[in-house]
C-alpha atoms as a PDB file:
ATOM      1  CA  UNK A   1       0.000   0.000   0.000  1.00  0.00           C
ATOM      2  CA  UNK A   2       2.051   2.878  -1.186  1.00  0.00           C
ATOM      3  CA  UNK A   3       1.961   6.269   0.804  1.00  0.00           C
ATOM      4  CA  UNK A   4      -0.091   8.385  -1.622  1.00  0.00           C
ATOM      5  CA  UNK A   5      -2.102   6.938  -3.932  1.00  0.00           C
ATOM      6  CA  UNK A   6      -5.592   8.348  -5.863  1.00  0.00           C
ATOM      7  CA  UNK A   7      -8.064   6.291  -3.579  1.00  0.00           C
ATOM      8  CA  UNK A   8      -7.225   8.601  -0.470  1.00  0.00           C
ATOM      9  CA  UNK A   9      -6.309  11.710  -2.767  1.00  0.00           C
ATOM     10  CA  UNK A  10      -9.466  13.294  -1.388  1.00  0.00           C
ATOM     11  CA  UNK A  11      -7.824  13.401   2.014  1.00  0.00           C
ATOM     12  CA  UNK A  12      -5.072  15.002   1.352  1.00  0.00           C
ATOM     13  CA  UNK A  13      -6.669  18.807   0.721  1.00  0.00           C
ATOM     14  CA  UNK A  14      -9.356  20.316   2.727  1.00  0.00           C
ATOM     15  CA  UNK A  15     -12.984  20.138   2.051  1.00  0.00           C
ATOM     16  CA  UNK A  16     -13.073  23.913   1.604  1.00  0.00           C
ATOM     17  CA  UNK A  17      -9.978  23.104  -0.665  1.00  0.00           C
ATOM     18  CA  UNK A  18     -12.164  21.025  -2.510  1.00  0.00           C
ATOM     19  CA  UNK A  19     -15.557  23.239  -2.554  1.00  0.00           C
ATOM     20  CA  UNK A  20     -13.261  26.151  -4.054  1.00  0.00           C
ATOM     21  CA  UNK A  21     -11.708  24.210  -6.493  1.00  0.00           C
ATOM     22  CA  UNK A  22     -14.876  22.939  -7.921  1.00  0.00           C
ATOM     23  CA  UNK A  23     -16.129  26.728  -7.540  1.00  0.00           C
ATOM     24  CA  UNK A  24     -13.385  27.915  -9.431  1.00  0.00           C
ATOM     25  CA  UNK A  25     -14.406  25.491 -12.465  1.00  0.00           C
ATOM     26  CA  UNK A  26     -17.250  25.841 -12.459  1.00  0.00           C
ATOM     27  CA  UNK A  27     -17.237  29.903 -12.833  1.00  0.00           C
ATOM     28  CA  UNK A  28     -15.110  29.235 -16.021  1.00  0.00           C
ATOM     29  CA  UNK A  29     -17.462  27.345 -17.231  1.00  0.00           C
ATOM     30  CA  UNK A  30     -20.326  29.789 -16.713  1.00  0.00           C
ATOM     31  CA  UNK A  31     -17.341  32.351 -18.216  1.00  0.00           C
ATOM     32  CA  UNK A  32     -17.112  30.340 -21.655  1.00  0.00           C
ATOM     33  CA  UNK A  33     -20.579  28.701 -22.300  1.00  0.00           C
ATOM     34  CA  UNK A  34     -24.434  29.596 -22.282  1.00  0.00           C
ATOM     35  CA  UNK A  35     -25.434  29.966 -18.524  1.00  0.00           C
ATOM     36  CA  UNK A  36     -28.004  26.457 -18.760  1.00  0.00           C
ATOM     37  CA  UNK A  37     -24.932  24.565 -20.696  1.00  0.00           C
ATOM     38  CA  UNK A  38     -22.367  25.495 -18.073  1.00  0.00           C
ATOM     39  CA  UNK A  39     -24.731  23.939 -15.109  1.00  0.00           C
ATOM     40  CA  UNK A  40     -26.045  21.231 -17.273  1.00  0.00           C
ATOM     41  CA  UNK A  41     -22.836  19.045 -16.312  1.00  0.00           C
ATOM     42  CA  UNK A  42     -23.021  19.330 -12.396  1.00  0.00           C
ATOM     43  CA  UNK A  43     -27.078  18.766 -12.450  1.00  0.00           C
ATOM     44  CA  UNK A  44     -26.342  15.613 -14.547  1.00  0.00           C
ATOM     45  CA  UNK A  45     -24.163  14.159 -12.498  1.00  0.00           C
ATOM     46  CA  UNK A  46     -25.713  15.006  -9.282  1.00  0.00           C
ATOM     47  CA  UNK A  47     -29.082  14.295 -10.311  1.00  0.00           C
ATOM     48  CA  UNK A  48     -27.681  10.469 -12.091  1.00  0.00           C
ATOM     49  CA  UNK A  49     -26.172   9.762  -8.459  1.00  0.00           C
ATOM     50  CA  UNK A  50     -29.637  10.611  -6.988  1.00  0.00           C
ATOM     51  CA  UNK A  51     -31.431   8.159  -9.281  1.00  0.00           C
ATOM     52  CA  UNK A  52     -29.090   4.948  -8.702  1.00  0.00           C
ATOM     53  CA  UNK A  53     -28.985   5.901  -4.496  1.00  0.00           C
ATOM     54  CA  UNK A  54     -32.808   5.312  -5.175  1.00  0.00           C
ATOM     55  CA  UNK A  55     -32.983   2.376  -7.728  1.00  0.00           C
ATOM     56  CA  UNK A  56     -30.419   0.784  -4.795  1.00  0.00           C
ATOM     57  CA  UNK A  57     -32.362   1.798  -1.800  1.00  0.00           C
ATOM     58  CA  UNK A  58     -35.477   0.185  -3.459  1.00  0.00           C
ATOM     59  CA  UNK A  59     -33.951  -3.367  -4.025  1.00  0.00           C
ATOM     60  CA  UNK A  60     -33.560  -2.564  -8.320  1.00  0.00           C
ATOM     61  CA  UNK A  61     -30.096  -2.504  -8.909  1.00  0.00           C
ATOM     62  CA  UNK A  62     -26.921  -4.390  -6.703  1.00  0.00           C
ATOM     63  CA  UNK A  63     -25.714  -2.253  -4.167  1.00  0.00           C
ATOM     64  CA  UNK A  64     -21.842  -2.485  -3.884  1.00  0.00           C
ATOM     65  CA  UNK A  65     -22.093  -1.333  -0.233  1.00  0.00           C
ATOM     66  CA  UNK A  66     -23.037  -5.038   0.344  1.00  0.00           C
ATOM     67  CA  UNK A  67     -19.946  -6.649  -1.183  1.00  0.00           C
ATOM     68  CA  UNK A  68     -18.112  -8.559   1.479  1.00  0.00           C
ATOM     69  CA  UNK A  69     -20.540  -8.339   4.130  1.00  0.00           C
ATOM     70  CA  UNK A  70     -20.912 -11.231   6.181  1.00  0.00           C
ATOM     71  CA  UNK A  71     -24.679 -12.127   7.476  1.00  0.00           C
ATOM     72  CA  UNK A  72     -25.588 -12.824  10.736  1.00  0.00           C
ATOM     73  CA  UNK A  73     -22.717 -13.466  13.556  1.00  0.00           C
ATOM     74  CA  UNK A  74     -19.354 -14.110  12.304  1.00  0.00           C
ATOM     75  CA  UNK A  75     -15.550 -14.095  14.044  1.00  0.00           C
ATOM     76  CA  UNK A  76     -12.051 -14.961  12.515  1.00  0.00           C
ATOM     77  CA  UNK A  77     -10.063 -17.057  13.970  1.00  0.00           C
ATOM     78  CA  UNK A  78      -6.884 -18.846  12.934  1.00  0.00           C
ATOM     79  CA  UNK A  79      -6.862 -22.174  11.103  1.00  0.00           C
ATOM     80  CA  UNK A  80      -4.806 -25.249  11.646  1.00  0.00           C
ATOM     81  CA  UNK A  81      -2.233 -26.078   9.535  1.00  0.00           C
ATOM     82  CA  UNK A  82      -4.719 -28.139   7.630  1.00  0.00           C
ATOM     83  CA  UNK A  83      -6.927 -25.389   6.554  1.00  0.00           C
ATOM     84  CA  UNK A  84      -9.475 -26.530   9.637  1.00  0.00           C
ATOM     85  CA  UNK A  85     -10.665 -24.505  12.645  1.00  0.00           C
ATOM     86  CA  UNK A  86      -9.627 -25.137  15.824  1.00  0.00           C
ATOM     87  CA  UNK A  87     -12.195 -26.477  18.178  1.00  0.00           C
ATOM     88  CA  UNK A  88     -11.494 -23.979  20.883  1.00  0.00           C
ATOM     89  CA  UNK A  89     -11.546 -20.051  20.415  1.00  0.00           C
ATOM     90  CA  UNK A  90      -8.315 -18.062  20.775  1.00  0.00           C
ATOM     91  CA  UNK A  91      -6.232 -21.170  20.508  1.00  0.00           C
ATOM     92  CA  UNK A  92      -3.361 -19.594  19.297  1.00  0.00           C
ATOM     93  CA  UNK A  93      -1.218 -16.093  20.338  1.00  0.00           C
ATOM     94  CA  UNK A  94      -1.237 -13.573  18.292  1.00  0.00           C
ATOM     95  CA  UNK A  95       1.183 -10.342  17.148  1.00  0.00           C
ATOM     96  CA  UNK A  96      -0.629  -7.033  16.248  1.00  0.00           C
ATOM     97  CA  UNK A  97       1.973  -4.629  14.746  1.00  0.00           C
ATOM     98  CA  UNK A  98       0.370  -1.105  14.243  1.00  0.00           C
ATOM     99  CA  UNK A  99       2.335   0.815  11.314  1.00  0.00           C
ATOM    100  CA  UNK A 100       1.572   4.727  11.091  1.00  0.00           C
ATOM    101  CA  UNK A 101       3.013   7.682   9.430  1.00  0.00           C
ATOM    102  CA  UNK A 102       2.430  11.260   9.164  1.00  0.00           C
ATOM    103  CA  UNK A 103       3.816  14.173   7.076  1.00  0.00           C
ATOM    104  CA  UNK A 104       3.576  17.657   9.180  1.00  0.00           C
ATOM    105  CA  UNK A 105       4.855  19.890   6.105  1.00  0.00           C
ATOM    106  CA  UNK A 106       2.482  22.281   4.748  1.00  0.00           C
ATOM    107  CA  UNK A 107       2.409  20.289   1.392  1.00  0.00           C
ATOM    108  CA  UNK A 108       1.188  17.250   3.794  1.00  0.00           C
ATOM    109  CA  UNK A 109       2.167  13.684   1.477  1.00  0.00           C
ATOM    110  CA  UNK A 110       2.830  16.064  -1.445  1.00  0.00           C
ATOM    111  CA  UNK A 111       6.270  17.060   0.200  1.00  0.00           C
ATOM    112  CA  UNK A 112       9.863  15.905  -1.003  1.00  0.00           C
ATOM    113  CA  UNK A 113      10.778  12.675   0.177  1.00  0.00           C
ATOM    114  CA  UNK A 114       6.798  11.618   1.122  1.00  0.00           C
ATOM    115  CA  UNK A 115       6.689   9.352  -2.132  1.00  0.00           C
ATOM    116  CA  UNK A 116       9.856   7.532  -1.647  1.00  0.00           C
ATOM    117  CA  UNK A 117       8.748   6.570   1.685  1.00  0.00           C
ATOM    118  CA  UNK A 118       5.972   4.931   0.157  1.00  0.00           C
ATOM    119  CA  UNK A 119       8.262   2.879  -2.096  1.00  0.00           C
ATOM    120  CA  UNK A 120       9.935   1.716   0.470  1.00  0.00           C
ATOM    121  CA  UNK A 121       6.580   0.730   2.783  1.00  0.00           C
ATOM    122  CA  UNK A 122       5.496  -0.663  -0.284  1.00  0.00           C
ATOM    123  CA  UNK A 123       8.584  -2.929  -0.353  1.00  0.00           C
ATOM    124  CA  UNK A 124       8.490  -4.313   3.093  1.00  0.00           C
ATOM    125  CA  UNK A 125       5.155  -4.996   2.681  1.00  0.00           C
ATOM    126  CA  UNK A 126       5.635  -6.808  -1.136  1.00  0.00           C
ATOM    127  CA  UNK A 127       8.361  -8.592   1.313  1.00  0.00           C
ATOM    128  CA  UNK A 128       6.239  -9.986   3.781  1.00  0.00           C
ATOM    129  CA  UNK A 129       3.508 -11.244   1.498  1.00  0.00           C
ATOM    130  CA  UNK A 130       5.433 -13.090  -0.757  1.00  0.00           C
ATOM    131  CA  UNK A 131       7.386 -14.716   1.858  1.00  0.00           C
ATOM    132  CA  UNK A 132       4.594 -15.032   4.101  1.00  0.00           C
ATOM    133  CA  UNK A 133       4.909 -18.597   5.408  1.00  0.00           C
ATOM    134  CA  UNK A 134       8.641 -17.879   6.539  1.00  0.00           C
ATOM    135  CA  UNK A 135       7.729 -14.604   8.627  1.00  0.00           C
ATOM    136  CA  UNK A 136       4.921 -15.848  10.036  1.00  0.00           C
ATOM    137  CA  UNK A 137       3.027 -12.847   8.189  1.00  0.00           C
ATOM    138  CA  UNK A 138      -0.512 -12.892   8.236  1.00  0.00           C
ATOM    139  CA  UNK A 139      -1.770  -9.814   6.553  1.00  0.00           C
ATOM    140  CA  UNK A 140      -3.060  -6.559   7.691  1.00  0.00           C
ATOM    141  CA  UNK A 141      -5.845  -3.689   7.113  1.00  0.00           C
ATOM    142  CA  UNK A 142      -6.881  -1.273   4.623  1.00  0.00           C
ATOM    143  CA  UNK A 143      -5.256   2.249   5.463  1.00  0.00           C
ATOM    144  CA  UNK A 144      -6.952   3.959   8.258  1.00  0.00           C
ATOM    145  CA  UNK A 145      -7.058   7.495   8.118  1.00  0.00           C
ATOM    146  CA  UNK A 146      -7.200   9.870  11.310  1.00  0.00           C
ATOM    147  CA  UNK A 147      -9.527  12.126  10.958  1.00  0.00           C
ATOM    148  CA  UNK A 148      -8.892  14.908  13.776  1.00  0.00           C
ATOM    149  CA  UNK A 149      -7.057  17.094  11.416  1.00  0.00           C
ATOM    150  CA  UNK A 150      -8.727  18.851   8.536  1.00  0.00           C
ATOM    151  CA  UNK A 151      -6.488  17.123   5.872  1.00  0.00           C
ATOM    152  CA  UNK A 152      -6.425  13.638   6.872  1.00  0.00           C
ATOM    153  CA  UNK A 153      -2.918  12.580   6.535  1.00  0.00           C
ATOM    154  CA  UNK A 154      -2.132  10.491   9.626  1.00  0.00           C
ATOM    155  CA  UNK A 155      -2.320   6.680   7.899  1.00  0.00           C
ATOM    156  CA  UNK A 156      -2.298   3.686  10.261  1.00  0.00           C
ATOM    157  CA  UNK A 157      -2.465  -0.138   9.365  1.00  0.00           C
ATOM    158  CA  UNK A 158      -3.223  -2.896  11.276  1.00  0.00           C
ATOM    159  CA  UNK A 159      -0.612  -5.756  10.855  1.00  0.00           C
ATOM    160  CA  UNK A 160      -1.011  -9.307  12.391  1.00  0.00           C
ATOM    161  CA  UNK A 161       2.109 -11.683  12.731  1.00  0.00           C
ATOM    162  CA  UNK A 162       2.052 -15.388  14.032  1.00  0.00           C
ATOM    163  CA  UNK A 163       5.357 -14.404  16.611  1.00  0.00           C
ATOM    164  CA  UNK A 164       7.333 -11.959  18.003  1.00  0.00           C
ATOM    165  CA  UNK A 165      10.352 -13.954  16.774  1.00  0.00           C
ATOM    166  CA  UNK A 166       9.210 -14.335  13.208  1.00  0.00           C
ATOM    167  CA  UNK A 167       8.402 -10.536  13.099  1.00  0.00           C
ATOM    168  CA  UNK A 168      11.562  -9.332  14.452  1.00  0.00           C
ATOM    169  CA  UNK A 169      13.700 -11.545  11.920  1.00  0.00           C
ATOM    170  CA  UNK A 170      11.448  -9.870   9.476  1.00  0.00           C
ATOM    171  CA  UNK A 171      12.813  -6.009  10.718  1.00  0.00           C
ATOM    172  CA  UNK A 172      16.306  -7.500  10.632  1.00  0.00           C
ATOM    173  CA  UNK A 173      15.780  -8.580   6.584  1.00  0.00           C
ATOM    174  CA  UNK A 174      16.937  -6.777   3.513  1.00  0.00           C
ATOM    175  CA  UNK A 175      13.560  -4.656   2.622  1.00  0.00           C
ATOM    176  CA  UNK A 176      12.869  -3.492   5.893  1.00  0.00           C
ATOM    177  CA  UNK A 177      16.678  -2.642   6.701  1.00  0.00           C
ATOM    178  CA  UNK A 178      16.638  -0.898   3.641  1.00  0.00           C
ATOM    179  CA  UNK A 179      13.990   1.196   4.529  1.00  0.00           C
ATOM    180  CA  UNK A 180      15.182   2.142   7.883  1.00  0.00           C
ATOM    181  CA  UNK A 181      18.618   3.209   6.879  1.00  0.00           C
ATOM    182  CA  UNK A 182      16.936   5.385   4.317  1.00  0.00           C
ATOM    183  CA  UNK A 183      14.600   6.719   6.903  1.00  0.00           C
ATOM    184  CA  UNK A 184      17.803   7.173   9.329  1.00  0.00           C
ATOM    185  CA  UNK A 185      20.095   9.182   6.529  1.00  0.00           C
ATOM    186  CA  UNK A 186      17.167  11.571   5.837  1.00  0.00           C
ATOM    187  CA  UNK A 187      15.358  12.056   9.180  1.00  0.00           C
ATOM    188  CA  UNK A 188      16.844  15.381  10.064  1.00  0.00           C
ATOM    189  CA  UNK A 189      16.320  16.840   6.106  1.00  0.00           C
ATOM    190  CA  UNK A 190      12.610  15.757   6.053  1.00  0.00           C
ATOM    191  CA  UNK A 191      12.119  16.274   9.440  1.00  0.00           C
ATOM    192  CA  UNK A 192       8.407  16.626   8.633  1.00  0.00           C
ATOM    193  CA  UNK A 193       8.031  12.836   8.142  1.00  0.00           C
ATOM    194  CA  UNK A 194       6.656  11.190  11.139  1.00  0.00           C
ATOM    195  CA  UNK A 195       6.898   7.495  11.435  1.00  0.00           C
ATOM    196  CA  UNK A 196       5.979   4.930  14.684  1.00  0.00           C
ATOM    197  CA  UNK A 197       4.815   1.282  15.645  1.00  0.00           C
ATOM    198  CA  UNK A 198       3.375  -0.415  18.068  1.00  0.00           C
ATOM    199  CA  UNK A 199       3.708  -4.376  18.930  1.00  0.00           C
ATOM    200  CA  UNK A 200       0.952  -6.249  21.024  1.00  0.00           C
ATOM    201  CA  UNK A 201       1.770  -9.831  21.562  1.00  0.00           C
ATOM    202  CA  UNK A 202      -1.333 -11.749  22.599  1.00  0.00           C
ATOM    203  CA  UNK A 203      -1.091 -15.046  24.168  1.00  0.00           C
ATOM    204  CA  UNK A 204      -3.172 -17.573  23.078  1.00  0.00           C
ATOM    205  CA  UNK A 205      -6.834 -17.503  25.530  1.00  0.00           C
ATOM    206  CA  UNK A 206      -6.315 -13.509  25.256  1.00  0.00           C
ATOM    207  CA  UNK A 207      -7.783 -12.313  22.435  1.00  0.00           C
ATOM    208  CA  UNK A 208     -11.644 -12.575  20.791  1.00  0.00           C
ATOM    209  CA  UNK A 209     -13.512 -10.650  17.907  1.00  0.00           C
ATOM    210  CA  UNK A 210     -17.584 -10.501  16.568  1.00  0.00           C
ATOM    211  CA  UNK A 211     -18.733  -9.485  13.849  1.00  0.00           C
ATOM    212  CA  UNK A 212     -22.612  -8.989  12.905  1.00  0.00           C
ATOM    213  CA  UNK A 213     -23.948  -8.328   9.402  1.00  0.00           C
ATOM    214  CA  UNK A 214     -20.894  -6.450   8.879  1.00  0.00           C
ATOM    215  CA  UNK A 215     -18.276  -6.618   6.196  1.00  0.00           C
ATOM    216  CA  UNK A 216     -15.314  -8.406   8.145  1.00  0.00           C
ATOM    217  CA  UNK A 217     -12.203  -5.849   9.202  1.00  0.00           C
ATOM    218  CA  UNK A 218      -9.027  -6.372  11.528  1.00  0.00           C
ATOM    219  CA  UNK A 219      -8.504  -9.809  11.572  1.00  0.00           C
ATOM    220  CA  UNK A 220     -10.954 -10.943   9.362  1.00  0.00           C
ATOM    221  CA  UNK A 221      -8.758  -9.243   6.255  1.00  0.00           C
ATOM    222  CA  UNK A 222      -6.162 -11.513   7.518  1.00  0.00           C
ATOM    223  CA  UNK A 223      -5.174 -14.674   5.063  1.00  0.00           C
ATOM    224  CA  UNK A 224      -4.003 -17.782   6.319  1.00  0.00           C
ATOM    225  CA  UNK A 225      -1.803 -20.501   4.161  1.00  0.00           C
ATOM    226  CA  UNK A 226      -3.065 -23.890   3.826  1.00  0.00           C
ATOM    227  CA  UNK A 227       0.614 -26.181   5.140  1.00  0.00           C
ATOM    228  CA  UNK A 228      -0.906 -28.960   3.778  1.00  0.00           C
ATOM    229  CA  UNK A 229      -0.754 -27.958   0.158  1.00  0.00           C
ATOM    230  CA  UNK A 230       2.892 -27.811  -1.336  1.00  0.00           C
ATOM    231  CA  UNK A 231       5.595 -26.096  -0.186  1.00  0.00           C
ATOM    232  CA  UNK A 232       8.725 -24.540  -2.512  1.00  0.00           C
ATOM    233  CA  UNK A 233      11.075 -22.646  -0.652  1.00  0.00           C
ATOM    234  CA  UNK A 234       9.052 -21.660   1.961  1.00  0.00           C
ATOM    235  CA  UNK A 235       6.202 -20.207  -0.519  1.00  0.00           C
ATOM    236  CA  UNK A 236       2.774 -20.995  -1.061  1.00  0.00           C
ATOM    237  CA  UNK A 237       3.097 -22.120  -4.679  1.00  0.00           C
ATOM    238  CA  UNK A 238      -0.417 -22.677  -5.692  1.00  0.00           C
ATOM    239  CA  UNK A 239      -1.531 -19.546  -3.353  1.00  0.00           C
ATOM    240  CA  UNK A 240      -4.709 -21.465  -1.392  1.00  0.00           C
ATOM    241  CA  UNK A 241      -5.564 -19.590   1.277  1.00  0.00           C
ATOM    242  CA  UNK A 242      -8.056 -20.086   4.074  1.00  0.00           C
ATOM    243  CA  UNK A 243     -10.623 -17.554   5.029  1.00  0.00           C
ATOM    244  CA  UNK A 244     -10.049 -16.665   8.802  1.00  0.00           C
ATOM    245  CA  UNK A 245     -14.411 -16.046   9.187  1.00  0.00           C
ATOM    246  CA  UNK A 246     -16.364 -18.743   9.904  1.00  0.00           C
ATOM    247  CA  UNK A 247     -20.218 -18.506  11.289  1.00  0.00           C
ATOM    248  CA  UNK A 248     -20.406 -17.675  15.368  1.00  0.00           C
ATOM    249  CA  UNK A 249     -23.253 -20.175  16.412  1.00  0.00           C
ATOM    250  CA  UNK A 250     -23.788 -22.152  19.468  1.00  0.00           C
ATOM    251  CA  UNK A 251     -22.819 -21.359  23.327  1.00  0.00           C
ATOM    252  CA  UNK A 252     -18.964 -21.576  22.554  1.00  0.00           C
ATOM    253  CA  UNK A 253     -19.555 -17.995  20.662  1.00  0.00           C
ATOM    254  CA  UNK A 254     -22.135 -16.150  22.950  1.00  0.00           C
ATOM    255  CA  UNK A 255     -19.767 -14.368  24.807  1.00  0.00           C
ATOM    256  CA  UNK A 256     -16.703 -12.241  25.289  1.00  0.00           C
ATOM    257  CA  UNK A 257     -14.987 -14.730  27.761  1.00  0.00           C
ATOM    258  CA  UNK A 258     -16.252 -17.776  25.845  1.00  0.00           C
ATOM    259  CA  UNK A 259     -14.725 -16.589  22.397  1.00  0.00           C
ATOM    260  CA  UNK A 260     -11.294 -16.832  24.592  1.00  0.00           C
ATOM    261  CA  UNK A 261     -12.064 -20.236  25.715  1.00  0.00           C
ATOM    262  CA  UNK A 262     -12.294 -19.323  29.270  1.00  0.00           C
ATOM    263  CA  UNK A 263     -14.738 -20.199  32.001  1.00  0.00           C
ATOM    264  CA  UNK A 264     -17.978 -17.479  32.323  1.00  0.00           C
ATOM    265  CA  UNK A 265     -17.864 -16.043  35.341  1.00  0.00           C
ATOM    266  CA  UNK A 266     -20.969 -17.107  37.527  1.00  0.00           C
END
């Protein structure tokens, strides 16, 4: 996931950034064409947008809001090395490694140096999934965006890893080393680029998630390999994966304790 990308290009000006920009095109098109030719483009647009919100409020046409979302009472968990689920909840620990970075410069992630720390992010990352198995690298979020300032560049991701062990090998590899030493020969020159982590490991018993009629986040982006398909240099070479959500029913999924496997209290 690089730094800056077009998907959270919106973020990166203000909305009254926005609202002036589009005022600002909108006058020169009032400037060079008939007055009900120059607003014939935004009431098209706004007024198509309008008719589809209704034709997928009504049932008519598939509403993409819907894609993903899981029905009813779901929770991830992590499979066995055979693709199955383990018959007790929170069987295994878990590391949750939370990535973020910031640019304070006035040009927020337009400024010098903001793109290249991207590449490398994008590396470590490119790093980790191909080599997944040997890292113990389960996968992580979509970008999270802060939204407390008025142009939302603070990104976060969620990452999950199977160890502590496996992860730090992973800092100590080419990609990420790479990244770092860049980060450490440029710090003071683009001071402006804020960077931080922090690691969670969860012991196995200690950790639980639900989700209801909801589109599965956190862990339940995660992907888990499948051990018992083959194995070439440590890679998943036929890339089957198994789906970390599976339906919460019965007693063993009722409650927060019980998704740990541990006693309710009385």
């Amino acid at each position: 996931m690089p730094l800056l990308n077009f998907s959270s290009f919106r973020d990166d000006l203000r909305l009254t950034t926005w609202l002036l920009v589009g005022a600002c095109l909108q006058s020169l098109l009032v400037l060079s064409f008939p007055r009900y030719v120059a607003l014939l483009p935004a009431a098209l647009v706004l007024g198509a947008r309008f008719f589809v919100s209704l034709l997928r409020t009504q049932g008519l046409i598939h509403n993409p809001g819907t894609d993903g979302v899981y029905p009813g009472r779901a929770t991830a968990m992590i499979p066995l090395e055979d693709g199955s689920y383990p018959e007790k909840a929170g069987d295994h620990g878990i590391v949750l490694f939370i990535v973020s970075t910031r640019s304070s410069h006035a040009l927020g992630r337009f400024a010098p140096g903001y793109i290249a720390a991207g590449a490398y992010f994008e590396a470590m990352l490119t790093e980790a999934e191909r080599n997944n198995v040997q890292w113990g690298y389960l996968g992580k979020t979509s970008c999270l965006i802060a939204t407390d300032d008025e142009a939302s560049n603070t990104l976060v991701w969620l990452t999950y890893w199977k160890t502590v062990d496996q992860l730090h090998d992973f800092a100590r590899g080419g990609p990420h080393q790479a990244g770092w030493e860049w980060y450490s020969s440029v710090a003071k020159k683009y001071s402006y680029i804020g960077i931080g982590h922090e690691m969670y490991s969860v012991p196995k018993g200690h950790w639980e998630n639900i989700y209801s009629n909801l589109r599965p986040f956190g862990m339940g982006q995660i992907k888990h390999f499948d051990y018992s398909r083959k194995l070439v240099e440590g890679k998943n070479q036929d890339n089957h994966f198994v789906s970390p959500v599976t339906a919460a029913k019965g007693s063993t999924w009722r409650s927060m304790l019980s998704r740990m496997g541990q006693v309710e209290k009385a």
